[in-house]
Protein backbone atom coordinates (compact mmCIF):
# COMPACT_ATOMS: atom_id res chain seq x y z
CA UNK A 1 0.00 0.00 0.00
CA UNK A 2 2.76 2.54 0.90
CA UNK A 3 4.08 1.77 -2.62
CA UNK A 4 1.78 3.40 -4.83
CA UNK A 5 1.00 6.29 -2.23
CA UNK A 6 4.75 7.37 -2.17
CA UNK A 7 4.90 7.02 -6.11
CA UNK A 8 0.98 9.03 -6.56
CA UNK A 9 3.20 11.89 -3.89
CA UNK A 10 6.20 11.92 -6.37
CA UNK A 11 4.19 12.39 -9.02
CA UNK A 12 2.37 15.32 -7.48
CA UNK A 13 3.12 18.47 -9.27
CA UNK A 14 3.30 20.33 -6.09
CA UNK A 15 5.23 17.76 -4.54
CA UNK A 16 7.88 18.44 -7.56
CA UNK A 17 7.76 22.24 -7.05
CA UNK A 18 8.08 21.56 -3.17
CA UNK A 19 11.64 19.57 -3.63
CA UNK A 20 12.86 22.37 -6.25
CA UNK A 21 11.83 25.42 -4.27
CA UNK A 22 13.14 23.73 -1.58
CA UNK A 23 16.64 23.04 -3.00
CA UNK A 24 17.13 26.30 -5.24
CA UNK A 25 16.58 27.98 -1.99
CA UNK A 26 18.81 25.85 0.01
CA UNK A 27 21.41 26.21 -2.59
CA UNK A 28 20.94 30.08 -2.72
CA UNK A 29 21.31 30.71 0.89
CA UNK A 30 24.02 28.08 0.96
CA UNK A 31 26.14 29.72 -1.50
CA UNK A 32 25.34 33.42 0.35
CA UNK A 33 26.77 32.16 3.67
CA UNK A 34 29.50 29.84 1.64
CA UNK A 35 30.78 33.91 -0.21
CA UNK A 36 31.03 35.06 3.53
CA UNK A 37 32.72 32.75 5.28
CA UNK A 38 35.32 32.07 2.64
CA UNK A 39 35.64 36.15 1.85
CA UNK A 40 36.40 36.69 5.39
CA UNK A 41 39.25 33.41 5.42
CA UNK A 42 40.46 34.98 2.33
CA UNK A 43 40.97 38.41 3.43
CA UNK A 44 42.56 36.74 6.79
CA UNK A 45 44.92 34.75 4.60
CA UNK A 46 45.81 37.28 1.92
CA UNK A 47 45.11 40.64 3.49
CA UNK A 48 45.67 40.97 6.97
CA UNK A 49 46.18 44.27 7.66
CA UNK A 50 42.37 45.31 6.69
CA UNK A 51 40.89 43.39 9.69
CA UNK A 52 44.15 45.34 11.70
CA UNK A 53 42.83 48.64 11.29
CA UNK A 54 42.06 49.97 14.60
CA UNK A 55 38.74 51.55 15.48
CA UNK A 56 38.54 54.45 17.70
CA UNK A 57 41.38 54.99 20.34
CA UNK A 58 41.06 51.15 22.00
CA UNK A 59 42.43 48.13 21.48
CA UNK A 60 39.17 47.22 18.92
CA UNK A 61 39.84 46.34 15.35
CA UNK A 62 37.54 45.96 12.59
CA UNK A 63 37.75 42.11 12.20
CA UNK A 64 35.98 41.63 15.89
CA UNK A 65 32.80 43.18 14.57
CA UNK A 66 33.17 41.69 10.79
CA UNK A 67 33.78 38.63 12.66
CA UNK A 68 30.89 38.99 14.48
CA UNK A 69 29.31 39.69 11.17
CA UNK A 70 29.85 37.10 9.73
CA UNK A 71 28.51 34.69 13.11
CA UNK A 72 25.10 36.88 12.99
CA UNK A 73 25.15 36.42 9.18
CA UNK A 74 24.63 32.42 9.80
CA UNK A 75 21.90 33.42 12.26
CA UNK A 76 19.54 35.93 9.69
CA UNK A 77 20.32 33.10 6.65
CA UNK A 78 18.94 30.77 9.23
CA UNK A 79 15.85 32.66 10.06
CA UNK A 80 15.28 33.56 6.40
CA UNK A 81 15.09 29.95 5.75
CA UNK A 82 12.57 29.62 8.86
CA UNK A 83 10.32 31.92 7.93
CA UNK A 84 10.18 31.27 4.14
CA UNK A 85 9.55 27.47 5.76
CA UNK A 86 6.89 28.35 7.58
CA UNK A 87 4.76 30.53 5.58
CA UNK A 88 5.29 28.43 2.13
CA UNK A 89 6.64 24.94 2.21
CA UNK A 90 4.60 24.03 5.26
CA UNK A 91 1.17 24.99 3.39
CA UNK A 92 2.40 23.34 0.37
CA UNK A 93 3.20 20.04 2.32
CA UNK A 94 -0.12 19.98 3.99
CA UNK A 95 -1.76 20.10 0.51
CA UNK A 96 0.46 17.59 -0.96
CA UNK A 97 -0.80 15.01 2.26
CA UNK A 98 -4.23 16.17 1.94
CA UNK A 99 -4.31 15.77 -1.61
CA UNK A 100 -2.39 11.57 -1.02
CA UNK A 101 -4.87 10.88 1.99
């Protein structure tokens, strides 16, 4: 029985727009937080000095708060995926098992 339920759900055209909504926006946000991670090792490995400069009269310089940047950056990507979760691929999986029930 669970065989031709799970093949009636692939088959589904909203289950197919589900899985590639799903993963173009996985990829997307993946390759977002993949540009600032590896921009902030690269300027660490190859330029230095720029997270060196010195802000204000202290002993703060600007990598601690790009670095902290970059941390809150995995955060916002995190609730962006969250939210878009909630609001559309929820509804669109509850109509997908409505529609298979």
């Amino acid at each position: 029985m669970a065989g031709p339920d799970l093949l009636a759900i692939r088959a589904n055209p909203k289950f197919v727009r589900l899985v590639e909504e799903r993963r173009s926006f996985g990829v997307r946000l993946t390759v977002i937080m993949l540009a600032i991670y590896f921009g902030f090792v690269m300027v660490v490995a190859f330029a230095p000095w720029i997270f060196a400069i010195r802000l204000g009269e202290g002993v703060m310089t600007l990598g601690i708060p790009v670095g902290l940047a970059v941390i809150i950056s995995a955060f916002v990507l995190t609730g962006v995926y969250v939210r878009r979760a909630n609001a559309e691929f929820d509804s669109l999986t509850r109509d997908i098992v409505k529609e298979s029930v």
